[in-house]
PDB file of N, CA and C in Angstrom:
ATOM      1  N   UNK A   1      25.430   7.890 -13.447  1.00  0.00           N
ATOM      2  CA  UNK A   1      26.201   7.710 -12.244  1.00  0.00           C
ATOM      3  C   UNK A   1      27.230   8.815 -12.062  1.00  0.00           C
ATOM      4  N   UNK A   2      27.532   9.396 -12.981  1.00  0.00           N
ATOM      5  CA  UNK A   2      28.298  10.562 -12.836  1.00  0.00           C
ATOM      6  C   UNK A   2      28.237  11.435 -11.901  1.00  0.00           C
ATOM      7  N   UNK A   3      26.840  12.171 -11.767  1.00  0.00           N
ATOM      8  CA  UNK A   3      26.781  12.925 -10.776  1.00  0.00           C
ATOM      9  C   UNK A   3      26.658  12.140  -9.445  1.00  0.00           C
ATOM     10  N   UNK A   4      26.460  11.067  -8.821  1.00  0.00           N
ATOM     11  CA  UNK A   4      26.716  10.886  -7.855  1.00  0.00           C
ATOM     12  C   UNK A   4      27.928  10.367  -7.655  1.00  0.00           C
ATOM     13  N   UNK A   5      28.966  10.018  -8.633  1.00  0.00           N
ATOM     14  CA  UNK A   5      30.130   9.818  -8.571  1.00  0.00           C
ATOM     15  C   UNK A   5      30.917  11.344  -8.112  1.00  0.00           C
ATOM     16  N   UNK A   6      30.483  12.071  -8.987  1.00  0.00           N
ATOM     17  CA  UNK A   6      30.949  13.525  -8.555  1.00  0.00           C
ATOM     18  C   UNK A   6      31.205  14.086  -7.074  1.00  0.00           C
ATOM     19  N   UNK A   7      29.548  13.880  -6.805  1.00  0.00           N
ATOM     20  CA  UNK A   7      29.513  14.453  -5.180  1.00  0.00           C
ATOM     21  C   UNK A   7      30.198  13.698  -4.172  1.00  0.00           C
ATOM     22  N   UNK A   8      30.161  12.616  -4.443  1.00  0.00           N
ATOM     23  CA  UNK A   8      31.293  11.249  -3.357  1.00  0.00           C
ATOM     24  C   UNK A   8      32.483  11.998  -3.881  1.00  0.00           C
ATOM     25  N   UNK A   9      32.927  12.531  -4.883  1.00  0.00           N
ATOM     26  CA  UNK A   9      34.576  13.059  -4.677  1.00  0.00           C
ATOM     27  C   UNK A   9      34.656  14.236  -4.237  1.00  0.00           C
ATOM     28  N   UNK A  10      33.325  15.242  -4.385  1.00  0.00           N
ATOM     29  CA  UNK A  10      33.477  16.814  -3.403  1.00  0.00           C
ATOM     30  C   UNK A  10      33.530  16.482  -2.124  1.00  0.00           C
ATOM     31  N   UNK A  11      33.365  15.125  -1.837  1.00  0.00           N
ATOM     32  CA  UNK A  11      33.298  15.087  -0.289  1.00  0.00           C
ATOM     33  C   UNK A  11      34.513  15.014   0.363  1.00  0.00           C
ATOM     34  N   UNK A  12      35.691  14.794  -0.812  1.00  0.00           N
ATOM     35  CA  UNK A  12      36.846  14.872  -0.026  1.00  0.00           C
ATOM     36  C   UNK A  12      37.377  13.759   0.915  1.00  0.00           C
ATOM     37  N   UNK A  13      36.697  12.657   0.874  1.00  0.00           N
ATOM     38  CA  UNK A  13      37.071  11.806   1.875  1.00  0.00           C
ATOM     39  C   UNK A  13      38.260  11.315   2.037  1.00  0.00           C
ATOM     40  N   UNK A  14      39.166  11.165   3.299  1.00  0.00           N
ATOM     41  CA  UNK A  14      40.194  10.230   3.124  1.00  0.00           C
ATOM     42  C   UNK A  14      39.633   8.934   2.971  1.00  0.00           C
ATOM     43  N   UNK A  15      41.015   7.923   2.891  1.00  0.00           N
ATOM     44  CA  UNK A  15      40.610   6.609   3.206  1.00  0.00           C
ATOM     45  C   UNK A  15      39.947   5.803   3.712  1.00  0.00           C
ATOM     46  N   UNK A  16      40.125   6.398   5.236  1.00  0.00           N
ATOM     47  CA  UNK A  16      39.669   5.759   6.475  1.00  0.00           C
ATOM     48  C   UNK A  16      38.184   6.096   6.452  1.00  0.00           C
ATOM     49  N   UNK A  17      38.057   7.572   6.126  1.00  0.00           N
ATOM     50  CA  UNK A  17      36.931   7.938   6.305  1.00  0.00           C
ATOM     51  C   UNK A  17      35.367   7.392   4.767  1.00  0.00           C
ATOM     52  N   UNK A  18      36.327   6.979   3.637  1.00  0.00           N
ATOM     53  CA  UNK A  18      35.897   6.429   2.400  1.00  0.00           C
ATOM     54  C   UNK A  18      35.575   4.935   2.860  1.00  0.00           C
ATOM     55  N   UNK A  19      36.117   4.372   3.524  1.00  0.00           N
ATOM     56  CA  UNK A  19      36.075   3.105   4.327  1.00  0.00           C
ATOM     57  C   UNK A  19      34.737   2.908   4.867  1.00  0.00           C
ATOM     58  N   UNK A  20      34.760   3.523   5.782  1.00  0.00           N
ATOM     59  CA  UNK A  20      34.149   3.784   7.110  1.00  0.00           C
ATOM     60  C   UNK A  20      32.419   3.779   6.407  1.00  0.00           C
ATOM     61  N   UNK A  21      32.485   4.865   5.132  1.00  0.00           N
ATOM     62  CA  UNK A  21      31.426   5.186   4.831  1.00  0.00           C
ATOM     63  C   UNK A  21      30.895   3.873   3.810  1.00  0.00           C
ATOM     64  N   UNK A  22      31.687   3.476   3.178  1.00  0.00           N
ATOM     65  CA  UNK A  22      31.732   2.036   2.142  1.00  0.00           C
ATOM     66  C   UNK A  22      31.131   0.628   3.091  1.00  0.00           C
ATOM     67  N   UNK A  23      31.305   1.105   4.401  1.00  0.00           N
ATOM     68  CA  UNK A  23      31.006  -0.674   4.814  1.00  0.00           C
ATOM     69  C   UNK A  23      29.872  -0.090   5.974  1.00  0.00           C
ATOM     70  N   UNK A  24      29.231   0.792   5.931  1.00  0.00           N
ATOM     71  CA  UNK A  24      28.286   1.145   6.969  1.00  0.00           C
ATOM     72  C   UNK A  24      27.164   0.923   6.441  1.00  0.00           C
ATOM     73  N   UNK A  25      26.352  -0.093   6.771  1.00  0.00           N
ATOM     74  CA  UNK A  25      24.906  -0.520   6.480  1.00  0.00           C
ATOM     75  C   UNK A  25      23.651   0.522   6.243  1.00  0.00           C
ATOM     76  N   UNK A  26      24.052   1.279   7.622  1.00  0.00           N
ATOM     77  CA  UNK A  26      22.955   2.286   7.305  1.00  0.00           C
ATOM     78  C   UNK A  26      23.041   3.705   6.370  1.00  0.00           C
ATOM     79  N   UNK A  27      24.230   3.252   6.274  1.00  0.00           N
ATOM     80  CA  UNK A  27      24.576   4.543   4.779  1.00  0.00           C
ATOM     81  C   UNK A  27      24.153   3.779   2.999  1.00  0.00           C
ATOM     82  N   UNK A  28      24.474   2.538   3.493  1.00  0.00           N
ATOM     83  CA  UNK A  28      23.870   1.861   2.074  1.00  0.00           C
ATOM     84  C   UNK A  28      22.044   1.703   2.324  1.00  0.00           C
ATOM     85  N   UNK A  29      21.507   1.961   3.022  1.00  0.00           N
ATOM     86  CA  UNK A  29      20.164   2.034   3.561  1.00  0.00           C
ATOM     87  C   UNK A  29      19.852   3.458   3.162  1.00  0.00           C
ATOM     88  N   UNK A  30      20.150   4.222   3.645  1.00  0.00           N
ATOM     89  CA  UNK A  30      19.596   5.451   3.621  1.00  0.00           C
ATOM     90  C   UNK A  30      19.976   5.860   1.727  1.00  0.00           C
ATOM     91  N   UNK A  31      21.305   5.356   1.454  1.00  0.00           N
ATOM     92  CA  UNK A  31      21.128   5.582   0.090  1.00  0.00           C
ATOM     93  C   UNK A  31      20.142   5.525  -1.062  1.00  0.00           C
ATOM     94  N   UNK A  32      19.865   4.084  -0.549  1.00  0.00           N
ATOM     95  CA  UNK A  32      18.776   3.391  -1.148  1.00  0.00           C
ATOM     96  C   UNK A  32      17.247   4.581  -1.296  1.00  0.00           C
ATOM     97  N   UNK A  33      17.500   4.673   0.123  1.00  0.00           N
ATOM     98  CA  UNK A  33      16.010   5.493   0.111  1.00  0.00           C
ATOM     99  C   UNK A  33      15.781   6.476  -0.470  1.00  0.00           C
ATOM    100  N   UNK A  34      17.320   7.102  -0.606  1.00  0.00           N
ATOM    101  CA  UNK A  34      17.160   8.711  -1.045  1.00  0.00           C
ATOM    102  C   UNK A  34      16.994   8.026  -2.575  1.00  0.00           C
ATOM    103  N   UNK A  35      17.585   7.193  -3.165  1.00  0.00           N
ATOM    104  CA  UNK A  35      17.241   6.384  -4.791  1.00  0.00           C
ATOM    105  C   UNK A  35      16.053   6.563  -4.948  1.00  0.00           C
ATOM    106  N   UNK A  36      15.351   5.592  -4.471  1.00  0.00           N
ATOM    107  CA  UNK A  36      13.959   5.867  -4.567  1.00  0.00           C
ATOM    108  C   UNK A  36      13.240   6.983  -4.508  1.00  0.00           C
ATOM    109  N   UNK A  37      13.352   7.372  -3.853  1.00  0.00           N
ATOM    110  CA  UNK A  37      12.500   8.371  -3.120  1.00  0.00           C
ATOM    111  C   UNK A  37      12.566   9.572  -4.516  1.00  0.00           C
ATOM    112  N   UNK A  38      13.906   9.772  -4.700  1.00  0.00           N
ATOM    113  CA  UNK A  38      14.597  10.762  -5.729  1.00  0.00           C
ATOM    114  C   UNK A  38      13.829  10.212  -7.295  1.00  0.00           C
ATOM    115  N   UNK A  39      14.104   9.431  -7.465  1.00  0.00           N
ATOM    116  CA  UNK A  39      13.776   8.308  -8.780  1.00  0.00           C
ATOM    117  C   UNK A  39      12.069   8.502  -9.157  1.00  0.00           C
ATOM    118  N   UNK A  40      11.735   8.292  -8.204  1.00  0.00           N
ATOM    119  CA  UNK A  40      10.102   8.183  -8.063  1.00  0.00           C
ATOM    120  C   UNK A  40       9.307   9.565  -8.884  1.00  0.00           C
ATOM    121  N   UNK A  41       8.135   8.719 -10.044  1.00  0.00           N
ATOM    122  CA  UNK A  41       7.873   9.958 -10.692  1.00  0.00           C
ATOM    123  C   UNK A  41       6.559  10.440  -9.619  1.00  0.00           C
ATOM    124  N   UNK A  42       6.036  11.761 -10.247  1.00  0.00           N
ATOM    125  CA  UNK A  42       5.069  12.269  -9.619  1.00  0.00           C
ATOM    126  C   UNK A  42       4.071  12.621 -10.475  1.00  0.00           C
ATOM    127  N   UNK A  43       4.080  12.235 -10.874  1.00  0.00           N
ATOM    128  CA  UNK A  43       3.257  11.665 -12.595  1.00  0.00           C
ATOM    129  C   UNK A  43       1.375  12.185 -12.041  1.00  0.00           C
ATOM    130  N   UNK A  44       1.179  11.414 -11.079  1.00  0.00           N
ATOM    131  CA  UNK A  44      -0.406  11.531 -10.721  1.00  0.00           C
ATOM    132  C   UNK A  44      -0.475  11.820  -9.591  1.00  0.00           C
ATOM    133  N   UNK A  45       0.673  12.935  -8.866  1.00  0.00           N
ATOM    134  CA  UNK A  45       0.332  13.213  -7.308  1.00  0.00           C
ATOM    135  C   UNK A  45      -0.867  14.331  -7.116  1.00  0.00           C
ATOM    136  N   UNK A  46      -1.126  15.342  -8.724  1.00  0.00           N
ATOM    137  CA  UNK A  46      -2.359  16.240  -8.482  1.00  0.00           C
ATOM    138  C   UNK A  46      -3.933  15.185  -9.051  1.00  0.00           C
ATOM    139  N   UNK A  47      -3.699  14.032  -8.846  1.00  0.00           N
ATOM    140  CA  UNK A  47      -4.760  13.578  -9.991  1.00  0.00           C
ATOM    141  C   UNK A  47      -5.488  12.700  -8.874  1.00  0.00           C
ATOM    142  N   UNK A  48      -5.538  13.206  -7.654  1.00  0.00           N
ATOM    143  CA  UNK A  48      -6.478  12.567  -6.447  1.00  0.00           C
ATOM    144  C   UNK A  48      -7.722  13.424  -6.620  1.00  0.00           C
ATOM    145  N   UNK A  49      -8.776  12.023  -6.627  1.00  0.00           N
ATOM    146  CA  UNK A  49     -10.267  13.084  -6.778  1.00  0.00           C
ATOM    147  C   UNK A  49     -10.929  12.051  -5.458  1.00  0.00           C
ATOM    148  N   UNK A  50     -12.025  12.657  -5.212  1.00  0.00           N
ATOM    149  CA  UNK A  50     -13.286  12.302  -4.400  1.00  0.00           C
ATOM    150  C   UNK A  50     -13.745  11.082  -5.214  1.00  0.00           C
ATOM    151  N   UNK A  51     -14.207  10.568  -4.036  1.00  0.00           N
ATOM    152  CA  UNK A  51     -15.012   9.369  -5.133  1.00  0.00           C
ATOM    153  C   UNK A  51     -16.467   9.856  -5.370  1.00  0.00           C
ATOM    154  N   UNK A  52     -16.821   9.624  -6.521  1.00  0.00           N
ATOM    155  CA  UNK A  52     -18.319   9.653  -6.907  1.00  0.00           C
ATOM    156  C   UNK A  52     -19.531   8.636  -6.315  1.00  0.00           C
ATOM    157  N   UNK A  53     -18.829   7.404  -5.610  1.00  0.00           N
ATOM    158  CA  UNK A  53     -19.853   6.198  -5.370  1.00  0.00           C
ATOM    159  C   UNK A  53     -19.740   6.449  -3.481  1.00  0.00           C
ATOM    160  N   UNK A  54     -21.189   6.150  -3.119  1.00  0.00           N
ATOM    161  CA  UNK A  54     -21.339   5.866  -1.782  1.00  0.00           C
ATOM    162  C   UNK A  54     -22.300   6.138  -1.212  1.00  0.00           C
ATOM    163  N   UNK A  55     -23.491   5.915  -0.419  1.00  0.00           N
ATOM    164  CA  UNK A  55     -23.961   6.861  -0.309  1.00  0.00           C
ATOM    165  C   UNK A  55     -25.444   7.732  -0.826  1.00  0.00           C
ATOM    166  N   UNK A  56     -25.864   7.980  -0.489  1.00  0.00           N
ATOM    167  CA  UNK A  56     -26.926   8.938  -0.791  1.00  0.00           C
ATOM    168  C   UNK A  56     -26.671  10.414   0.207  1.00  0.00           C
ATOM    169  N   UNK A  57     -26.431  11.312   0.106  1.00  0.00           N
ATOM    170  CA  UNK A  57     -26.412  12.476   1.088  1.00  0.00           C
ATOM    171  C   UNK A  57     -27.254  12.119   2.450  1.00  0.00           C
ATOM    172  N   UNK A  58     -26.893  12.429   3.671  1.00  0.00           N
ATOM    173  CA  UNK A  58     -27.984  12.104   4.678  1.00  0.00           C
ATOM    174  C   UNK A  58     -28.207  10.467   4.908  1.00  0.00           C
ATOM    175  N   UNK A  59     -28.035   9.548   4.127  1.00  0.00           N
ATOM    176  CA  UNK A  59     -28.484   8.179   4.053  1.00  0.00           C
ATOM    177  C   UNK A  59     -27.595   7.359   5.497  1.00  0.00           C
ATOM    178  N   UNK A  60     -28.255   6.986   6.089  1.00  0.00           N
ATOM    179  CA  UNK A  60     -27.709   5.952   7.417  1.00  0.00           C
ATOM    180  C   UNK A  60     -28.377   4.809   7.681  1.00  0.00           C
ATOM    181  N   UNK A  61     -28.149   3.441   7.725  1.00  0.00           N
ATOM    182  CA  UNK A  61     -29.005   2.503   7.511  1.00  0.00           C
ATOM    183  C   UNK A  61     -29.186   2.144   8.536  1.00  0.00           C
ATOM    184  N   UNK A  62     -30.798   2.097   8.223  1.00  0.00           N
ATOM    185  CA  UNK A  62     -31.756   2.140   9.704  1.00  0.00           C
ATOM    186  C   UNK A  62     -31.501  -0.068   9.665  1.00  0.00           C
ATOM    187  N   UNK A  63     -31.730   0.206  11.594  1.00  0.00           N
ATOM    188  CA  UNK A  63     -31.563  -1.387  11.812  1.00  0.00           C
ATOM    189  C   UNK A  63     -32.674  -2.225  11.003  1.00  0.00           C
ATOM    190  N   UNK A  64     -33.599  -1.661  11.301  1.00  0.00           N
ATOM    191  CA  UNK A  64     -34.903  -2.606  10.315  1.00  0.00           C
ATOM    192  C   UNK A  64     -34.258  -3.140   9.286  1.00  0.00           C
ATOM    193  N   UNK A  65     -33.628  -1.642   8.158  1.00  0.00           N
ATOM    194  CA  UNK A  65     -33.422  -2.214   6.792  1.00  0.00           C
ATOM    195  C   UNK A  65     -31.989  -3.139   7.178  1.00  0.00           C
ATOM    196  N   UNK A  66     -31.392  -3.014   7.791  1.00  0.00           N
ATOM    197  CA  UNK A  66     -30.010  -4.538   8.431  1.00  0.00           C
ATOM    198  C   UNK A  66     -30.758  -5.113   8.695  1.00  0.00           C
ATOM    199  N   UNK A  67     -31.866  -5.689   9.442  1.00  0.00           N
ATOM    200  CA  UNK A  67     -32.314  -6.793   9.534  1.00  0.00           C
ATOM    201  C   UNK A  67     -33.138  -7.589   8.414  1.00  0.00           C
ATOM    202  N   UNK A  68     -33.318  -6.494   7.446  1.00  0.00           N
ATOM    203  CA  UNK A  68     -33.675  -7.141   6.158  1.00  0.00           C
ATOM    204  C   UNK A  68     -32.319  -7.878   5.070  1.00  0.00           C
ATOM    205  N   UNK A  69     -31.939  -6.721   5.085  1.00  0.00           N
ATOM    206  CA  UNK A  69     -30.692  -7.478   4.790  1.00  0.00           C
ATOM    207  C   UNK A  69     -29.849  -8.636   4.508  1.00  0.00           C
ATOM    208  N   UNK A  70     -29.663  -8.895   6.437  1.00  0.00           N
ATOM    209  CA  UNK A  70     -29.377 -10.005   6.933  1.00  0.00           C
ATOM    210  C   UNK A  70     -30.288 -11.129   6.810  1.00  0.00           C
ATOM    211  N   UNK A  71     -31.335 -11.371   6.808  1.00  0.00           N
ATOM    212  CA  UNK A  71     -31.941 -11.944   6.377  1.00  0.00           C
ATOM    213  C   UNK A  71     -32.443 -12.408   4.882  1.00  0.00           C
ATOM    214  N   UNK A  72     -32.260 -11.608   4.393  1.00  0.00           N
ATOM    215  CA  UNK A  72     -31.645 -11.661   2.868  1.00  0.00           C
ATOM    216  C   UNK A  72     -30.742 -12.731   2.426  1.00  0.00           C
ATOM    217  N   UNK A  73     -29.300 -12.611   3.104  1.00  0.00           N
ATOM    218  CA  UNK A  73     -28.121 -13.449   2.821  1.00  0.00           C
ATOM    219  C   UNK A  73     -28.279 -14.604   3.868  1.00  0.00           C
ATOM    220  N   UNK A  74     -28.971 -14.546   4.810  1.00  0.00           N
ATOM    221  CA  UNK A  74     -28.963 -16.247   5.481  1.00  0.00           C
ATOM    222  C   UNK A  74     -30.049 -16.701   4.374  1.00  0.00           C
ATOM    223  N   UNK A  75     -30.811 -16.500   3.505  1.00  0.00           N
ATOM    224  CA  UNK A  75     -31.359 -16.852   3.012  1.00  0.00           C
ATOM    225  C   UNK A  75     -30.886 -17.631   2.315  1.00  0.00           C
ATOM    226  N   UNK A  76     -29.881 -16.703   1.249  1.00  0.00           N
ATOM    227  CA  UNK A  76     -29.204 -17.349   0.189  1.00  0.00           C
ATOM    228  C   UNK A  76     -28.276 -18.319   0.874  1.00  0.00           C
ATOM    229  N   UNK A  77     -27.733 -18.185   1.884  1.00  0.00           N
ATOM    230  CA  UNK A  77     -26.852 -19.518   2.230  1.00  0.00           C
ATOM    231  C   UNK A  77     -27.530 -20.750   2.772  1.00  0.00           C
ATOM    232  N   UNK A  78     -28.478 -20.126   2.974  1.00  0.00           N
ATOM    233  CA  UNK A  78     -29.639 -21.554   3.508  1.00  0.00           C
ATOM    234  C   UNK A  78     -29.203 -22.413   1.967  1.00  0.00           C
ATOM    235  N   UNK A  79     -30.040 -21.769   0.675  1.00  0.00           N
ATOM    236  CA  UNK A  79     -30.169 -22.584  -0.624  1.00  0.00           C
ATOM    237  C   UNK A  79     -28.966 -23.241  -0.920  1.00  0.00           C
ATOM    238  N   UNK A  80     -27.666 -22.189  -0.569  1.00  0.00           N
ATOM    239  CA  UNK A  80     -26.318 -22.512  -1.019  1.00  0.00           C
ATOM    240  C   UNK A  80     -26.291 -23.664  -0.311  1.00  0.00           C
ATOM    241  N   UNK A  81     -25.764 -23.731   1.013  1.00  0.00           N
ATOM    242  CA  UNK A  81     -25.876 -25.222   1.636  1.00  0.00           C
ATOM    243  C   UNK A  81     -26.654 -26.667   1.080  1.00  0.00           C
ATOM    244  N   UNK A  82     -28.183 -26.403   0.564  1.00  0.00           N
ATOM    245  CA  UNK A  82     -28.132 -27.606   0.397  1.00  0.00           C
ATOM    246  C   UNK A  82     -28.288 -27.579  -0.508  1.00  0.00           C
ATOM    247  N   UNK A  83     -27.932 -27.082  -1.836  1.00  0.00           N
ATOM    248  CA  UNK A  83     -27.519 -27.621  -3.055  1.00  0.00           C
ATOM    249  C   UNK A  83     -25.664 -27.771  -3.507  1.00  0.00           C
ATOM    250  N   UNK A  84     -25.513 -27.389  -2.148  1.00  0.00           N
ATOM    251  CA  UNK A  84     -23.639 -27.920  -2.181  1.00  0.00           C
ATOM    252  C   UNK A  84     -23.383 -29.116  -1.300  1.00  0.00           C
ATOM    253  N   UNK A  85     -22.709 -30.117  -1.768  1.00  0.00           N
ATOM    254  CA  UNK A  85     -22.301 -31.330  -1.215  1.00  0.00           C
ATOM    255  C   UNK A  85     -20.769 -30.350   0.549  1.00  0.00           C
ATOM    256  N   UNK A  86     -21.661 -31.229   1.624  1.00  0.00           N
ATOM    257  CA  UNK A  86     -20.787 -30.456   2.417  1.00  0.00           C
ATOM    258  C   UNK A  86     -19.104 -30.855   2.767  1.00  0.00           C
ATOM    259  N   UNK A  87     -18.653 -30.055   3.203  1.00  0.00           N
ATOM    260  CA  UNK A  87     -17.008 -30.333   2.855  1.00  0.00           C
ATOM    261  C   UNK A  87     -16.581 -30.908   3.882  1.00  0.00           C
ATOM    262  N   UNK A  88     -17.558 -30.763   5.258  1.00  0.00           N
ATOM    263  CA  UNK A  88     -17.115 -31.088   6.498  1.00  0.00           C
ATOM    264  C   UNK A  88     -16.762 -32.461   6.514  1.00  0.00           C
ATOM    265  N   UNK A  89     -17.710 -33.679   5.991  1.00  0.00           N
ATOM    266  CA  UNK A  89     -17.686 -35.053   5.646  1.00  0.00           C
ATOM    267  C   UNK A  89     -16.294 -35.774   4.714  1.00  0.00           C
ATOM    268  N   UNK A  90     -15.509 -34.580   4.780  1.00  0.00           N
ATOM    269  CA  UNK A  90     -14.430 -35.209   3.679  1.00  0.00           C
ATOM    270  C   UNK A  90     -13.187 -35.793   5.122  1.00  0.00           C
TER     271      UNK A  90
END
């Protein structure tokens, strides 16, 4: 705390003006931010990569294969339904 104790006294403030700055919301706001902001490591800001998963180069899924798909998973919820007791009846 020293050094920011420091710089609050290079600032020279009078009273009024030590006041003024002590009960102003957005000076205890903006403090805050510069805290953080200052505080905050940068530990992994060069350590952004591409992702490896997605995708095939060129690959766009044709509607056919969505309609396989989809039909796929109404499938499985067909089975799901009636081997689950339904919730609506409660």
């Amino acid at each position: 705390m020293t050094t920011v104790e420091a710089a609050y006294n290079k600032a020279g403030l009078d009273d009024e003006r030590a006041q003024r700055l002590n009960e102003s919301p957005e000076f205890v706001e903006e403090l805050r931010k510069l805290i953080e902001r200052y505080s905050a490591t940068n530990q992994f800001a060069d350590e952004e990569t591409d992702s490896e998963y997605g995708y095939l180069s060129g690959y766009t899924p044709e509607g056919e294969d969505l309609d396989r798909q989809i039909a796929v998973l109404r499938n499985c919820f067909r089975v799901w339904e009636t081997s689950t007791p339904s919730i609506s009846n409660r």
